[in-house]
C-alpha atoms as a PDB file:
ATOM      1  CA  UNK A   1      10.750   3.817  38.855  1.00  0.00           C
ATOM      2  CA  UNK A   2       8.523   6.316  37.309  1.00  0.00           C
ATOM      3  CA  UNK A   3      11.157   8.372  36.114  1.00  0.00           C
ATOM      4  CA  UNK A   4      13.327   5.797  35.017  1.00  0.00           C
ATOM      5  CA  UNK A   5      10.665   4.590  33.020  1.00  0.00           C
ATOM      6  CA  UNK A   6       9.719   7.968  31.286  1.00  0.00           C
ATOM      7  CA  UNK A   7      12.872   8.449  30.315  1.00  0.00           C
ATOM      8  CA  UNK A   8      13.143   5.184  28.292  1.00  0.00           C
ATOM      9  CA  UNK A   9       9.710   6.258  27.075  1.00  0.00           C
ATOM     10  CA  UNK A  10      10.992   9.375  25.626  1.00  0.00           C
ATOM     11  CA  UNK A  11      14.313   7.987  24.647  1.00  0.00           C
ATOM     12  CA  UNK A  12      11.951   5.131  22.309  1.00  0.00           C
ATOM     13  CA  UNK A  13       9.994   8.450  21.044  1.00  0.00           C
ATOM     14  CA  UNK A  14      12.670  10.759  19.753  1.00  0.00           C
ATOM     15  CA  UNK A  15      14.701   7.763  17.790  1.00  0.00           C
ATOM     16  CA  UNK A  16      12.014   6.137  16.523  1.00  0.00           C
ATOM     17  CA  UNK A  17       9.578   9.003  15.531  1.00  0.00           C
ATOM     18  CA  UNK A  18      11.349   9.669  12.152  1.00  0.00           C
ATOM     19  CA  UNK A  19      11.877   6.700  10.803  1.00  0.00           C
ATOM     20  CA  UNK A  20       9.394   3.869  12.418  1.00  0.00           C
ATOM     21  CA  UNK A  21       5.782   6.325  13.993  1.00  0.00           C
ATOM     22  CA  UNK A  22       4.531   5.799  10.264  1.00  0.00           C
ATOM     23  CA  UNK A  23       3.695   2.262   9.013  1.00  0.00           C
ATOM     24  CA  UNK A  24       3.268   3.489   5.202  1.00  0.00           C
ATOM     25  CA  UNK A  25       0.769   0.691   5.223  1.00  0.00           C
ATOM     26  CA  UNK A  26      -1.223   2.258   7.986  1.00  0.00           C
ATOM     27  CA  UNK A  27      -0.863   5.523   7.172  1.00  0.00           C
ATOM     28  CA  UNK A  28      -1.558   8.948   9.208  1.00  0.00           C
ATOM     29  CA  UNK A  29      -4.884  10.761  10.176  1.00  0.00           C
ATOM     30  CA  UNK A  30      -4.974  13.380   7.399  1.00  0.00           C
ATOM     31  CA  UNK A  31      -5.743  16.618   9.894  1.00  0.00           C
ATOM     32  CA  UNK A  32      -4.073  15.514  13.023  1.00  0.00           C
ATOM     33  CA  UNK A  33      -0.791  14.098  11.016  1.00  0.00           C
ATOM     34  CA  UNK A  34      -0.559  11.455  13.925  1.00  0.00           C
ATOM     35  CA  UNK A  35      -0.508   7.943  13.167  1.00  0.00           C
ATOM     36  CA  UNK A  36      -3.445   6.037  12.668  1.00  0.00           C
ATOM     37  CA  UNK A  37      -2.056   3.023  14.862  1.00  0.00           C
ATOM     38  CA  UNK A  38       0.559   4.247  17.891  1.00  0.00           C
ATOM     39  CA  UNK A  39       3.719   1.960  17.294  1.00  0.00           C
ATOM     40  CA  UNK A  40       6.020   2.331  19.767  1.00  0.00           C
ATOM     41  CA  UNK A  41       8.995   0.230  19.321  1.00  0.00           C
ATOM     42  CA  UNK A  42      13.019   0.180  19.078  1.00  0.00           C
ATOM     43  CA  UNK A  43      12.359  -1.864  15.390  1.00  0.00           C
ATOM     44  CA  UNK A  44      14.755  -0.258  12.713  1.00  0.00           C
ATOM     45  CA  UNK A  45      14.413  -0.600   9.436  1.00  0.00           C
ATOM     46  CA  UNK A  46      11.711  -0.632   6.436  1.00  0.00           C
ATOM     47  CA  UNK A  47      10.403  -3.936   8.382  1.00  0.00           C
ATOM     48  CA  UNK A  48      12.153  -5.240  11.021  1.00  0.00           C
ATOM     49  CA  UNK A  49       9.502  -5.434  13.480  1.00  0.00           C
ATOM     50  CA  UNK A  50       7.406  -8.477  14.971  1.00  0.00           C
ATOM     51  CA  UNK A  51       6.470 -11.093  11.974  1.00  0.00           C
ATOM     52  CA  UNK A  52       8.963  -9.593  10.070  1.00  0.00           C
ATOM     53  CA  UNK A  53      11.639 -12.556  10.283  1.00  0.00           C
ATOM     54  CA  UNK A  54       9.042 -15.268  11.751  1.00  0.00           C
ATOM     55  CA  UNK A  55       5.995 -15.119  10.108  1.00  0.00           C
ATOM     56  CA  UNK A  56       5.165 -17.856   7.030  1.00  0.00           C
ATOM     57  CA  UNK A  57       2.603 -15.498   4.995  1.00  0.00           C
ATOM     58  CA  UNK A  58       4.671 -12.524   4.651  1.00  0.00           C
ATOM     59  CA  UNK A  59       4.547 -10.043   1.628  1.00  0.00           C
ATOM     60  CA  UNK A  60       5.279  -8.608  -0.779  1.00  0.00           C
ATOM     61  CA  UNK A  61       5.581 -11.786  -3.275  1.00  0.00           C
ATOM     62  CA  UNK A  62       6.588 -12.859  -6.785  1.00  0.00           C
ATOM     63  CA  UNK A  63       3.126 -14.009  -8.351  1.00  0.00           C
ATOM     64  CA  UNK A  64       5.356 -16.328 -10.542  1.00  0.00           C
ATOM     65  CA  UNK A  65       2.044 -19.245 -10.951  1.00  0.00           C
ATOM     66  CA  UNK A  66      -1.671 -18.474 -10.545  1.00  0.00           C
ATOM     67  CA  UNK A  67      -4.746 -21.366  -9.947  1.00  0.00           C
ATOM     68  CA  UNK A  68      -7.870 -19.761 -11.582  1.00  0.00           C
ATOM     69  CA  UNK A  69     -10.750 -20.118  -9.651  1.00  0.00           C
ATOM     70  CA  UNK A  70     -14.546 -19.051  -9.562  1.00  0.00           C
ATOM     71  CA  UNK A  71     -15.232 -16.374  -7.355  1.00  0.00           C
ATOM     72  CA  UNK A  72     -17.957 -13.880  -6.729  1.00  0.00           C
ATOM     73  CA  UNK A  73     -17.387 -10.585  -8.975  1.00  0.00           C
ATOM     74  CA  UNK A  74     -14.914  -8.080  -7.134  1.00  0.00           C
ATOM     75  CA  UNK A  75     -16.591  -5.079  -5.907  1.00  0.00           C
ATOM     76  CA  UNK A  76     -15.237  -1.480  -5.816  1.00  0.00           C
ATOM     77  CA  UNK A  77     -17.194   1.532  -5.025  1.00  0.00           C
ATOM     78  CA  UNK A  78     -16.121   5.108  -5.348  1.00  0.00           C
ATOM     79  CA  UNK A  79     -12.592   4.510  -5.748  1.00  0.00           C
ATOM     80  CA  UNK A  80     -11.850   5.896  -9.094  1.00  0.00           C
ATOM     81  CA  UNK A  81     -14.991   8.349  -9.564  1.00  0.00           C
ATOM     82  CA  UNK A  82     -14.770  12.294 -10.288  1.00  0.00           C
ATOM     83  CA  UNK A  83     -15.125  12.884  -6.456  1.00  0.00           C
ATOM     84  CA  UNK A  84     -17.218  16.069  -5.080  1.00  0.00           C
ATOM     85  CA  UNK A  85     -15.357  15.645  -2.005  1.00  0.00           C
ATOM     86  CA  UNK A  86     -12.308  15.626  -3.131  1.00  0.00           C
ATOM     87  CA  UNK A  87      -8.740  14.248  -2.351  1.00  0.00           C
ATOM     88  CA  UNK A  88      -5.677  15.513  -0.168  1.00  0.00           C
ATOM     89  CA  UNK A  89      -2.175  13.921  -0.406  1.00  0.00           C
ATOM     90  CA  UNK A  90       0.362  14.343   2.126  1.00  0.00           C
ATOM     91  CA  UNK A  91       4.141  13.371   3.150  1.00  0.00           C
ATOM     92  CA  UNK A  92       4.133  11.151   5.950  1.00  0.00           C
ATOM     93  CA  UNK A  93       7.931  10.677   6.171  1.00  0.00           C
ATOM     94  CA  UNK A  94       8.036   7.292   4.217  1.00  0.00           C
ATOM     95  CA  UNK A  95       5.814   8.121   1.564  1.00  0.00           C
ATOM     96  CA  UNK A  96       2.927   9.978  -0.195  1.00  0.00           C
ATOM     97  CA  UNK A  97      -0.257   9.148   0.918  1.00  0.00           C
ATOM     98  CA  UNK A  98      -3.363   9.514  -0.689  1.00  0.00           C
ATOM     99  CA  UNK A  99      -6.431  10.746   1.759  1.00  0.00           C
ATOM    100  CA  UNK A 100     -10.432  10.385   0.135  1.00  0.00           C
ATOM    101  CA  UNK A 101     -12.389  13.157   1.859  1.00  0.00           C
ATOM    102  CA  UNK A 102     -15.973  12.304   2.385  1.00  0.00           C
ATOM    103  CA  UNK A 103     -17.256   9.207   2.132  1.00  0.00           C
ATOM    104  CA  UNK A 104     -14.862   5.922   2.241  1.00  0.00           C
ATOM    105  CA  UNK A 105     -15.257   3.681  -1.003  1.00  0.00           C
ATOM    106  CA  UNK A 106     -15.747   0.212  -0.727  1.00  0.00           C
ATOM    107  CA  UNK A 107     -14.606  -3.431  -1.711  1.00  0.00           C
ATOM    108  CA  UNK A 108     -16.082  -6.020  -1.385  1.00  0.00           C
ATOM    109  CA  UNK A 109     -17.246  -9.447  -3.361  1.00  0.00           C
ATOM    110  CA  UNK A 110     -13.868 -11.943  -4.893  1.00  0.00           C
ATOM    111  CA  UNK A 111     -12.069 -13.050  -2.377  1.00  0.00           C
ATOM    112  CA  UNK A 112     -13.269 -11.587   0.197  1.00  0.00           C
ATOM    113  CA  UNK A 113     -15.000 -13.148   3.201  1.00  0.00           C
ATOM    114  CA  UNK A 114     -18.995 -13.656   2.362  1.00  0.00           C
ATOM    115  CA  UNK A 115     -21.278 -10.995   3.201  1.00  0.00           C
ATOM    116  CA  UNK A 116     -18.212  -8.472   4.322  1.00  0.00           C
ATOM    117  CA  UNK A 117     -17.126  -4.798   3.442  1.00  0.00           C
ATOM    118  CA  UNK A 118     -14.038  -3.092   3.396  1.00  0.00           C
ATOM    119  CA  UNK A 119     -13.954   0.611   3.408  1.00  0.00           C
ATOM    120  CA  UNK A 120     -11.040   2.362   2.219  1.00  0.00           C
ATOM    121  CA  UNK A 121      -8.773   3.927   4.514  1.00  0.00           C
ATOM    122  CA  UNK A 122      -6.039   5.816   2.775  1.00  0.00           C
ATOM    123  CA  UNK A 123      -3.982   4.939  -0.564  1.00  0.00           C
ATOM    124  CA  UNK A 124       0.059   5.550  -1.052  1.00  0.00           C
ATOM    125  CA  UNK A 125       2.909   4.626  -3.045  1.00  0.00           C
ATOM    126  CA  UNK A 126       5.615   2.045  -2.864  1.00  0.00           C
ATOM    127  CA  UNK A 127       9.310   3.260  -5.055  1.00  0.00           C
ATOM    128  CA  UNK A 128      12.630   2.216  -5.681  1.00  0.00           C
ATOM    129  CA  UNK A 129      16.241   3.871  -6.287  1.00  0.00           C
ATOM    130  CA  UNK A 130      15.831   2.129  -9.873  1.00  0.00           C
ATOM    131  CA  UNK A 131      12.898   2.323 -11.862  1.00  0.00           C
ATOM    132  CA  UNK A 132      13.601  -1.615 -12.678  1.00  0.00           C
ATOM    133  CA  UNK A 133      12.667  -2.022  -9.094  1.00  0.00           C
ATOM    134  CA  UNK A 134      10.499  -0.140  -7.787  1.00  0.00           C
ATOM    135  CA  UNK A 135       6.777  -1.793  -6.924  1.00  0.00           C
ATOM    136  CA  UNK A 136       7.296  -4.468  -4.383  1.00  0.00           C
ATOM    137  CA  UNK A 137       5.291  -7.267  -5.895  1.00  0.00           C
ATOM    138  CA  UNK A 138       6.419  -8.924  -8.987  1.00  0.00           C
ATOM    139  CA  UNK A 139       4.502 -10.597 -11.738  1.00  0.00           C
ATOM    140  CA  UNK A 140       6.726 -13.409 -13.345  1.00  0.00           C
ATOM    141  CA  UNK A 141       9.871 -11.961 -11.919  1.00  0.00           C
ATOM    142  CA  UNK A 142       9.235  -8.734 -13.815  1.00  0.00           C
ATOM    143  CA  UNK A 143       9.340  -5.357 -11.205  1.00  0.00           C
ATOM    144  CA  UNK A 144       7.525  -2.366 -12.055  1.00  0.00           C
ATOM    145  CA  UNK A 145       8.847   1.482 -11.560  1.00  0.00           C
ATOM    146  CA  UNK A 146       6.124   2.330  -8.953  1.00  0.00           C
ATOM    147  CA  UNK A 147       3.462   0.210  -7.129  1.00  0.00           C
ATOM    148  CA  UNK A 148       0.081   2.002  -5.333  1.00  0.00           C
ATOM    149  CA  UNK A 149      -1.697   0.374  -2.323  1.00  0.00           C
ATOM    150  CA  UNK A 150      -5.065   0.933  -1.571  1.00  0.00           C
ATOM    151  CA  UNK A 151      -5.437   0.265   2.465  1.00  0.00           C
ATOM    152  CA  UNK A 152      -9.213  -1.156   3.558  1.00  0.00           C
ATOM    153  CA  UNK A 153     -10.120  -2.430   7.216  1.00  0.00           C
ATOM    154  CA  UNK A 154     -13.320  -4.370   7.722  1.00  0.00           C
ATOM    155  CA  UNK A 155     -16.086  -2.255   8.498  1.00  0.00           C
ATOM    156  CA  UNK A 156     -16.665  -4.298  11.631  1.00  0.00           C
ATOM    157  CA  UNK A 157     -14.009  -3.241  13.321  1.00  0.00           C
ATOM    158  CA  UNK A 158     -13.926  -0.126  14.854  1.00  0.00           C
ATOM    159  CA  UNK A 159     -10.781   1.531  13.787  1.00  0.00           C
ATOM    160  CA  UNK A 160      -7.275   0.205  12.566  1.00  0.00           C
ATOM    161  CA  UNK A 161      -5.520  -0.923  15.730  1.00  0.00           C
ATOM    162  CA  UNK A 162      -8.518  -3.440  16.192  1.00  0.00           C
ATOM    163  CA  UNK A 163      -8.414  -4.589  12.337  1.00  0.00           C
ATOM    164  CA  UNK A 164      -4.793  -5.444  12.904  1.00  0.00           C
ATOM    165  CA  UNK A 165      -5.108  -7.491  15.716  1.00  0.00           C
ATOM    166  CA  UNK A 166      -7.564  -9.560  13.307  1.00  0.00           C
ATOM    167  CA  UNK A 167      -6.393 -12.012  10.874  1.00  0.00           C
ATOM    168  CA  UNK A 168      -9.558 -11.212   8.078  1.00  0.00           C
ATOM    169  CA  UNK A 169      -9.033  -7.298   9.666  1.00  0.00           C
ATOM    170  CA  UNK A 170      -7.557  -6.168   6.657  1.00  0.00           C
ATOM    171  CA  UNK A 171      -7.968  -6.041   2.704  1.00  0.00           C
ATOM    172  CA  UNK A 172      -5.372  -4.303  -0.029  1.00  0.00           C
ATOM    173  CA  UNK A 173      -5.422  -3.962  -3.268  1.00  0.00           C
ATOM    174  CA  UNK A 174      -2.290  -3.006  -5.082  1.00  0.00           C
ATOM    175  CA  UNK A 175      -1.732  -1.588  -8.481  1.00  0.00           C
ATOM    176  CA  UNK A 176       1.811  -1.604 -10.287  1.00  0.00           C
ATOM    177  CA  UNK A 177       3.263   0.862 -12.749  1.00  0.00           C
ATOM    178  CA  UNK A 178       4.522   0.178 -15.898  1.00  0.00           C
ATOM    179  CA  UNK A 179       7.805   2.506 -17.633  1.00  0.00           C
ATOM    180  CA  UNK A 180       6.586   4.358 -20.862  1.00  0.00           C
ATOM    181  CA  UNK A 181       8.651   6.629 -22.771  1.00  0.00           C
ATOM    182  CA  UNK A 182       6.314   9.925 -22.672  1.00  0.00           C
ATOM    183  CA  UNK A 183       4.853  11.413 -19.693  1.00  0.00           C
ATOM    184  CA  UNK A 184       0.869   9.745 -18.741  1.00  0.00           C
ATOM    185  CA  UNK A 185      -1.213  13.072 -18.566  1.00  0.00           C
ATOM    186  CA  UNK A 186      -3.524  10.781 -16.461  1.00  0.00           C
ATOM    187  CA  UNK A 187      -1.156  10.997 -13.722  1.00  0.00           C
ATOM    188  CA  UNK A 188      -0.227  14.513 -13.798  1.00  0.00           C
ATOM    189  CA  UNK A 189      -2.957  15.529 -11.064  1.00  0.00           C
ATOM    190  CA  UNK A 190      -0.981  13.334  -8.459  1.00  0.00           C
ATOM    191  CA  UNK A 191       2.524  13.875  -9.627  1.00  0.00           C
ATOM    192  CA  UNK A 192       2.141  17.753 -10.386  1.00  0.00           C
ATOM    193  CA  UNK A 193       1.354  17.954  -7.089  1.00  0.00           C
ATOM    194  CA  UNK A 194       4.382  16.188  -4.806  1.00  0.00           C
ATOM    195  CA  UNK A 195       6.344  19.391  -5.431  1.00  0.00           C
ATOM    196  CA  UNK A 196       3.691  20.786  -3.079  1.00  0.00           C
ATOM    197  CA  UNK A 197       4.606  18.274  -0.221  1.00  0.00           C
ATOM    198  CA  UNK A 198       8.688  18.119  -0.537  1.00  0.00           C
ATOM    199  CA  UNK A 199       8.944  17.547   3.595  1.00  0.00           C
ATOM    200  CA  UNK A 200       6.472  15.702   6.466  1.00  0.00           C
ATOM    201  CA  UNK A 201       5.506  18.908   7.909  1.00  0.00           C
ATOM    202  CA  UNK A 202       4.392  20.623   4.456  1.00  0.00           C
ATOM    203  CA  UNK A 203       0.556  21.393   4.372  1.00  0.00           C
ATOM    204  CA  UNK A 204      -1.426  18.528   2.911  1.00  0.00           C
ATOM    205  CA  UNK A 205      -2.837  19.528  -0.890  1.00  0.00           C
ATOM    206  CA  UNK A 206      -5.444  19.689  -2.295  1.00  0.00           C
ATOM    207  CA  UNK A 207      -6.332  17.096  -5.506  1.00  0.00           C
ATOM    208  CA  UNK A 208      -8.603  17.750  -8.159  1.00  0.00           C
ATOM    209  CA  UNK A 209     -11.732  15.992  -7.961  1.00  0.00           C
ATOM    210  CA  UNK A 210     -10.705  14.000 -11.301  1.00  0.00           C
ATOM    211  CA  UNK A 211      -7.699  12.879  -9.687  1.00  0.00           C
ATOM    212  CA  UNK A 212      -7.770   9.081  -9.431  1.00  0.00           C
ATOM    213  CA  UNK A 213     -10.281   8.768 -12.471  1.00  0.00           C
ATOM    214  CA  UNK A 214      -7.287   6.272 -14.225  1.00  0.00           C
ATOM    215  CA  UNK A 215      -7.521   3.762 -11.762  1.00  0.00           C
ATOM    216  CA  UNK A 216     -10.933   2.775 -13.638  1.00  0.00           C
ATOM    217  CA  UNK A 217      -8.666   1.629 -16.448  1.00  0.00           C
ATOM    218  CA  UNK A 218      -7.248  -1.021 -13.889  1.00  0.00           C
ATOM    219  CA  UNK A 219     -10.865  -1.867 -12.028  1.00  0.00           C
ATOM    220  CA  UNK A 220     -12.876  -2.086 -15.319  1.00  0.00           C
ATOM    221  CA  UNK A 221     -11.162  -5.483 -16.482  1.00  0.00           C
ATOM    222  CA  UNK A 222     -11.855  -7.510 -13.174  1.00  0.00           C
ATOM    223  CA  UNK A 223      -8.662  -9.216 -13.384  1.00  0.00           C
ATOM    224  CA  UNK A 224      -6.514  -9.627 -10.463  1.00  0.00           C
ATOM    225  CA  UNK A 225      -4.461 -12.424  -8.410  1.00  0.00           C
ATOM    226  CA  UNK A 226      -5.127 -12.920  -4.779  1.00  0.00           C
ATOM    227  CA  UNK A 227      -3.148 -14.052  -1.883  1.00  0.00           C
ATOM    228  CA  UNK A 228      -3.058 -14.426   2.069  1.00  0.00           C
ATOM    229  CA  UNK A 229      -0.196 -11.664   3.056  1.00  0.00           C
ATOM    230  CA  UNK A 230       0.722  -9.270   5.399  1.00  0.00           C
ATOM    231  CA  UNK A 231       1.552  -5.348   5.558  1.00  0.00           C
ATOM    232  CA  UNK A 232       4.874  -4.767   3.752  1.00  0.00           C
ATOM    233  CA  UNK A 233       6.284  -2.646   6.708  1.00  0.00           C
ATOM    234  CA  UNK A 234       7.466  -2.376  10.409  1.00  0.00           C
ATOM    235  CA  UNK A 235       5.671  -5.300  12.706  1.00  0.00           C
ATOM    236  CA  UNK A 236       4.436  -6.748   8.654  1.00  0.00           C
ATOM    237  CA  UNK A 237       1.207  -8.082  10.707  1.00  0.00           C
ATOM    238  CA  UNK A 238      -0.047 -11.507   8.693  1.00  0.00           C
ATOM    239  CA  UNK A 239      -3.759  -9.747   8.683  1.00  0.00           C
ATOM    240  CA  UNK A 240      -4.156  -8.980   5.061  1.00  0.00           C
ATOM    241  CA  UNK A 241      -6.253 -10.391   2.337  1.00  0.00           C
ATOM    242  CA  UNK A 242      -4.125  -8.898  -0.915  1.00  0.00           C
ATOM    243  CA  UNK A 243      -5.795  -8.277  -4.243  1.00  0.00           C
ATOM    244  CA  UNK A 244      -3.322  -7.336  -7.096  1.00  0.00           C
ATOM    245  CA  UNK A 245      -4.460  -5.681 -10.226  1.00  0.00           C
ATOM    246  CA  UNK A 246      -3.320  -8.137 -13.214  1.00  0.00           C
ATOM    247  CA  UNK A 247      -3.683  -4.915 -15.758  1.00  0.00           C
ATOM    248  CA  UNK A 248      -0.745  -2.105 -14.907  1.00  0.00           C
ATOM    249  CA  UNK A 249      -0.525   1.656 -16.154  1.00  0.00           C
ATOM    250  CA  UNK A 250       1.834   3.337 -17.829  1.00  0.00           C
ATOM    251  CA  UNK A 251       4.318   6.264 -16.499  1.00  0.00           C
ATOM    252  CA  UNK A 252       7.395   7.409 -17.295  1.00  0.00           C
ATOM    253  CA  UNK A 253      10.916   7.890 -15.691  1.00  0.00           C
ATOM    254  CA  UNK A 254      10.647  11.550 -15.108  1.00  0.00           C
ATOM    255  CA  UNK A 255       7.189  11.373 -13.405  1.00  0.00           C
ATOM    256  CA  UNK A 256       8.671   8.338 -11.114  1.00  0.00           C
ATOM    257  CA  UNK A 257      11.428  10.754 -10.034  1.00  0.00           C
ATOM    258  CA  UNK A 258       9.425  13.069  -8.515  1.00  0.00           C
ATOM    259  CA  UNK A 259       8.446  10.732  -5.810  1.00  0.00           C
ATOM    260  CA  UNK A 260      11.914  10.636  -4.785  1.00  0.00           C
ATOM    261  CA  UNK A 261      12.257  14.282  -4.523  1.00  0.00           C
ATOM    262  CA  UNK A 262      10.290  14.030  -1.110  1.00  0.00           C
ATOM    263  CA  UNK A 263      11.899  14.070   1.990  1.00  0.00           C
ATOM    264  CA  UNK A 264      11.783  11.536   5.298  1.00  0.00           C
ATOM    265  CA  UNK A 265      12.191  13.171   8.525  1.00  0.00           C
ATOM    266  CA  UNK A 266      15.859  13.197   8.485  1.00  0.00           C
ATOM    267  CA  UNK A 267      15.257  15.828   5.437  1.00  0.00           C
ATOM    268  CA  UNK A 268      17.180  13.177   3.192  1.00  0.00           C
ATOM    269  CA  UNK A 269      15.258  11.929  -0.463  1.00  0.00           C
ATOM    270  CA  UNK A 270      13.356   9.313   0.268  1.00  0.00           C
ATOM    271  CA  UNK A 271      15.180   6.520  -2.626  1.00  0.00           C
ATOM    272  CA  UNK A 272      13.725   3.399  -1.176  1.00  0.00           C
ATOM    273  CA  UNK A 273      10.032   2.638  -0.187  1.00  0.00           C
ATOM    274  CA  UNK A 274      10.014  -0.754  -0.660  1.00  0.00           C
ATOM    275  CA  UNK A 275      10.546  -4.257   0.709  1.00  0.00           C
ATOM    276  CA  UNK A 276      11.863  -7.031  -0.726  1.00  0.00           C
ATOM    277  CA  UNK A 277       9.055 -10.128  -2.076  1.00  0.00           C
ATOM    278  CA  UNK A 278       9.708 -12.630   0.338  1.00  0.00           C
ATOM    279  CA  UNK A 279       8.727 -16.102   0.666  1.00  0.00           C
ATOM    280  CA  UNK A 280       5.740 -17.870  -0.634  1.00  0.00           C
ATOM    281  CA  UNK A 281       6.017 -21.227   1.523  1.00  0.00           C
ATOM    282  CA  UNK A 282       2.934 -23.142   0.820  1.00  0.00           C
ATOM    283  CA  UNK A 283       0.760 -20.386   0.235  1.00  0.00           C
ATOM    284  CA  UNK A 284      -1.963 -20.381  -3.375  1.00  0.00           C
ATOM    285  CA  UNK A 285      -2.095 -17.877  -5.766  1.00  0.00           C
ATOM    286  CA  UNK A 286      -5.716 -17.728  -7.354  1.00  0.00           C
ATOM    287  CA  UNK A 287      -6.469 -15.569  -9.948  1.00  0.00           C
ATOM    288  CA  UNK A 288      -9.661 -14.745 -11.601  1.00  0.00           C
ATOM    289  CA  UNK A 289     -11.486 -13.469 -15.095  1.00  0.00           C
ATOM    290  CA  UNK A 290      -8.907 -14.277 -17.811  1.00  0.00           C
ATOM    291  CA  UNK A 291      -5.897 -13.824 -15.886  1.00  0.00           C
ATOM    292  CA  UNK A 292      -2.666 -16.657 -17.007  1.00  0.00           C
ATOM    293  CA  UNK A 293      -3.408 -19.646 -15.214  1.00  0.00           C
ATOM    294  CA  UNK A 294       0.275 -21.127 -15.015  1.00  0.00           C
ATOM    295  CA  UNK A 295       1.314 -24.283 -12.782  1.00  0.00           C
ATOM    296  CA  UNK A 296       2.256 -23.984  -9.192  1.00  0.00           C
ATOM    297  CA  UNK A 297       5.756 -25.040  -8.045  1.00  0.00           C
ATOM    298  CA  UNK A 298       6.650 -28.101  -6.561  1.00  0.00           C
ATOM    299  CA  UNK A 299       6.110 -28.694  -3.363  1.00  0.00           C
ATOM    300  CA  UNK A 300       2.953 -25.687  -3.402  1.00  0.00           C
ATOM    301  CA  UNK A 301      -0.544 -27.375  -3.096  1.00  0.00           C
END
């Protein structure tokens, strides 16, 4: 029984390791390159896995209405500051990920649940084989080239695989690209660098302390929709709280190609990082400081 059992063990290892160890959503430990959570499973696919098909608050979405509402200010600390510690970005197999040495930054305030933090875990990118799909969410039916999450558990919970299990465990906040003609010399720190990372076992680099300075463009206006979702990938857990950033930022088509220079664990260009929006059933939109309050559709409370 034993051995019968280890071999269907190792069997589950070797085919799923390349394409299903690392939830892009839950990233990898940045020195140890092992996933943060340990899924196991014969799930194939971007997200196939456990609420994939069944669950009723699944993600990504079209945010095609908004209800405005009053909400405590958002709250974001040390996300987009010149950083002393510093920044390493690495190829997990499924995407670039984006690791904050030091300190984790926080969120909290909006939507969140009163008197609760969120520290950051790790941020990465979501792409397409087209640049007029490429984020996963959608505002108004309208795609972006390029869409960047920013992964935060509650601070109460001890580490990811408990946040998960948690439906308040988690809290993203996504930002999506916008195509511009000429090159965004805001960007180049990140995309300069994925030449440095081509396959999952290249060495993590090294980002400039100025690296994610832009994203203040995007935090600075406060406006943002929220929504009860899940993660976008494998088991697409319905533990998220998702934030997404109303204001986008520009980049062009030959900085969003470099993304899909990198390679999965196959050694093949990684085209697709995305999943498809998905169903809204009754679920609100709420959106807050200025964003366009439109009317939801029928049948939406």
């Amino acid at each position: 029984m034993h051995s019968a059992f280890l071999l269907i063990f190792t069997t589950l290892w070797f085919k799923t390791r390349g394409h299903v160890m690392i939830d892009p959503e839950l990233g990898v430990d940045p020195v140890s390159r092992k996933p943060y959570v340990n899924q196991i499973s014969n799930v194939s696919g971007f997200a196939s896995g456990l609420f994939c098909s069944t669950g009723t608050r699944q993600s990504p979405i079209d945010i095609n209405f908004c209800i405005r509402t009053t909400m405590t200010a958002l709250r974001t600390e040390g996300h987009s500051i010149d950083r002393t510690e510093g920044f390493t970005m690495v190829n997990t197999g499924t995407t670039a990920q984006i690791n904050f040495d030091g300190s984790a930054p926080l969120l909290y305030g909006g939507p969140l649940p009163l008197g609760s933090q969120y520290d950051l875990v790790q941020a990465h990118f979501h792409w397409g084989s087209s640049d007029a799909q490429g984020s996963e969410h959608a505002q108004f039916g309208n795609y972006g080239p390029l869409e960047i999450h920013f992964v935060h558990k509650k601070t109460t919970y001890a580490d990811l695989t408990a946040a998960i299990a948690e439906p308040d465990g988690l809290a993203v906040f996504g930002v999506i690209f916008a195509l511009q003609n000429a090159d965004n010399p805001k960007l180049d720190k990140i995309v300069n660098k994925l030449s440095s990372i081509p396959n999952p076992d290249s060495s993590p680099v090294t980002l400039d302390s100025d690296a994610m300075v832009w994203l203040d463009d995007v935090l600075s206006t406060f406006r943002y929709y929220n929504y009860p979702g899940s993660l976008t990938t494998h088991d697409c857990n319905e533990v998220v709280t998702w934030i997404v950033m109303h204001k986008t930022i520009g980049i062009s088509a030959a900085q969003v190609q470099k993304f899909r220079t990198l390679k999965n664990a196959d050694g093949a260009d990684i085209l697709e990082a995305r999943r498809a929006v998905q169903n809204l059933n009754d679920r609100v939109i709420t959106c807050a400081r200025g964003c366009l309050a439109t009317p939801a559709p029928e049948g939406v409370p």
